[in-house]
C-alpha atoms as a PDB file:
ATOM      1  CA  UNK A   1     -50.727   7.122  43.138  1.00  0.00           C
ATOM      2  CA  UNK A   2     -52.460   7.353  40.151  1.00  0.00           C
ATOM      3  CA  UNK A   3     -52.368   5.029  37.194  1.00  0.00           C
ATOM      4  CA  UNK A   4     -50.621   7.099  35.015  1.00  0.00           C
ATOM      5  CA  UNK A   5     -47.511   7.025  37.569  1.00  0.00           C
ATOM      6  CA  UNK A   6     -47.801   3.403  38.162  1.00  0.00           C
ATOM      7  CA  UNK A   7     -47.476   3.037  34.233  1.00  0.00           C
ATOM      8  CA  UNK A   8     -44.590   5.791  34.217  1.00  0.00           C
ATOM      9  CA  UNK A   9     -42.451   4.018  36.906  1.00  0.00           C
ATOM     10  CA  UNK A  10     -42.631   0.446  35.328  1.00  0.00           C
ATOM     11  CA  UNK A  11     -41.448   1.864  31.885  1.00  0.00           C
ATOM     12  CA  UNK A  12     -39.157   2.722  33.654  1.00  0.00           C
ATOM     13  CA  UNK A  13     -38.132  -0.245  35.373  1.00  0.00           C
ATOM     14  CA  UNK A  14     -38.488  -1.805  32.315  1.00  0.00           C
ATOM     15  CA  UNK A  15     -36.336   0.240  29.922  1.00  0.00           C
ATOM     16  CA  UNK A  16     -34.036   0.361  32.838  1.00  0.00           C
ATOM     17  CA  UNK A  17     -33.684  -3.889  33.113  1.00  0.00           C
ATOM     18  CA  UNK A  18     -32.835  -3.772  29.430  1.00  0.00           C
ATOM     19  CA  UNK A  19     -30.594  -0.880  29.600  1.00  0.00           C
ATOM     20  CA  UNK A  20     -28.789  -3.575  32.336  1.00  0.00           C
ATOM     21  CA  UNK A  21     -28.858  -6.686  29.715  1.00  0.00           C
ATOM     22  CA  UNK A  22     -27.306  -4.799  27.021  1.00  0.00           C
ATOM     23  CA  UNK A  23     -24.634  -3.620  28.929  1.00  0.00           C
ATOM     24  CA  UNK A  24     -24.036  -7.062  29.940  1.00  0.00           C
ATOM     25  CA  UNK A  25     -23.757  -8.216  27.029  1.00  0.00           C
ATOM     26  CA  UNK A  26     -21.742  -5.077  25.679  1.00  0.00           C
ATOM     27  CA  UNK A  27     -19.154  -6.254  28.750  1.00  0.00           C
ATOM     28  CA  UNK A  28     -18.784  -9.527  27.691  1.00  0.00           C
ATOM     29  CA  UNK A  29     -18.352  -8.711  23.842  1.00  0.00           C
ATOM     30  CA  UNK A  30     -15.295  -6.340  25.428  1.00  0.00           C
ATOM     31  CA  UNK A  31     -13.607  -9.036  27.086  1.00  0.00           C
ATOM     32  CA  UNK A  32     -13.836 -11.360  23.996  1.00  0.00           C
ATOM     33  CA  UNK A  33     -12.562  -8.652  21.572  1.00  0.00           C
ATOM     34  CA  UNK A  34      -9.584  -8.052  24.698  1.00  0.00           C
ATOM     35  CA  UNK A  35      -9.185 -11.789  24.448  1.00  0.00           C
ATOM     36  CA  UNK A  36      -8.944 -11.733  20.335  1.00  0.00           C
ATOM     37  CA  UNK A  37      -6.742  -8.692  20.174  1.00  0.00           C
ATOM     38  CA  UNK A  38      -4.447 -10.692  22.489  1.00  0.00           C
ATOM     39  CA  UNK A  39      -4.222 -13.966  20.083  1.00  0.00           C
ATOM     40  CA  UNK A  40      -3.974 -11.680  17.604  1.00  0.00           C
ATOM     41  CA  UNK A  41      -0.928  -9.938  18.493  1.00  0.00           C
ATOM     42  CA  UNK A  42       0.449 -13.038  19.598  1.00  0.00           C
ATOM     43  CA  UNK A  43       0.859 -13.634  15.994  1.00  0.00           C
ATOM     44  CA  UNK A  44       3.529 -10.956  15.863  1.00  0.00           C
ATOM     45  CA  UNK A  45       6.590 -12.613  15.967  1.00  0.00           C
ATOM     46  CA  UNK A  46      10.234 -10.852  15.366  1.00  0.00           C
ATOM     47  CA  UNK A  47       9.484 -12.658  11.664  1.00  0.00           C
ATOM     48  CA  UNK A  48       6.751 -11.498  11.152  1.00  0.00           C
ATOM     49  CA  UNK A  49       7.135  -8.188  12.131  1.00  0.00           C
ATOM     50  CA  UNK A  50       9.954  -8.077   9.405  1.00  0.00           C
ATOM     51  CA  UNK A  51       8.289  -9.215   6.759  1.00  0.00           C
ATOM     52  CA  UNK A  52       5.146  -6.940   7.456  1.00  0.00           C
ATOM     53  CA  UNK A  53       7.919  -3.537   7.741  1.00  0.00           C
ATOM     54  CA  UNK A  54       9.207  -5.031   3.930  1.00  0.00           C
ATOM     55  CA  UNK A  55       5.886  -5.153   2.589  1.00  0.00           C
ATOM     56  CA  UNK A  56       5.091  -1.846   3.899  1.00  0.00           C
ATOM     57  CA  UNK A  57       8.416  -0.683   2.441  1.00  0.00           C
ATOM     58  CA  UNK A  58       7.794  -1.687  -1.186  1.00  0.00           C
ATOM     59  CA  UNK A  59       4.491  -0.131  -0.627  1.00  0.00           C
ATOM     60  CA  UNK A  60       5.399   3.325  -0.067  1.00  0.00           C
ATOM     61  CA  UNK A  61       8.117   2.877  -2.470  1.00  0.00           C
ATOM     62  CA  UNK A  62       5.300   1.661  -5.315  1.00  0.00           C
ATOM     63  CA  UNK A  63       3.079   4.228  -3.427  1.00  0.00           C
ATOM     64  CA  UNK A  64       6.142   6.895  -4.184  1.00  0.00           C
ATOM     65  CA  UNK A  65       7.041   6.074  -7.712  1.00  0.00           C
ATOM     66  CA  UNK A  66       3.333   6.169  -8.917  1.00  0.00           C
ATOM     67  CA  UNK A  67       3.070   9.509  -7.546  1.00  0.00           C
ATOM     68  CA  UNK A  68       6.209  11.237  -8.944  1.00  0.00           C
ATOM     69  CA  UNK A  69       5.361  13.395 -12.217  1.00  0.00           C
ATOM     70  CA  UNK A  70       6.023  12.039 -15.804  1.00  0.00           C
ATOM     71  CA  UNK A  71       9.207  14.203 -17.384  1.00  0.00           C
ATOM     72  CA  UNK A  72       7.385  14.062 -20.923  1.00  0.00           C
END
């Protein structure tokens, strides 16, 4: 085989080992962000939940009133 092959086929091996470690490491950030999600939405109690759905109401009602046009 010539040199030229030789060089071609370990690039290749070589691109191909790191290819493997970043997706490694691409797995493992996935299970963390799984794992923070979960803690996350742990967080979420029925009180919670209610106070975040009247924030959001006052919101769109600010949202609403800043939007509606002046009668001038």
């Amino acid at each position: 085989m010539s040199d030229d092959k030789v060089n071609i086929i370990h690039e290749i091996n070589r691109l191909n080992l790191e290819l493997k470690k970043k997706l490694e490491v691409i797995s493992k950030w996935r299970v963390e962000c799984a794992q923070v999600e979960l803690e996350f939405l742990k967080l979420y109690t029925p009180e919670c939940v209610e106070i975040l759905e009247s924030l959001k109401e006052i919101a769109d009602t600010n949202i609403d009133s800043s939007t509606e046009p002046d009668n001038c």
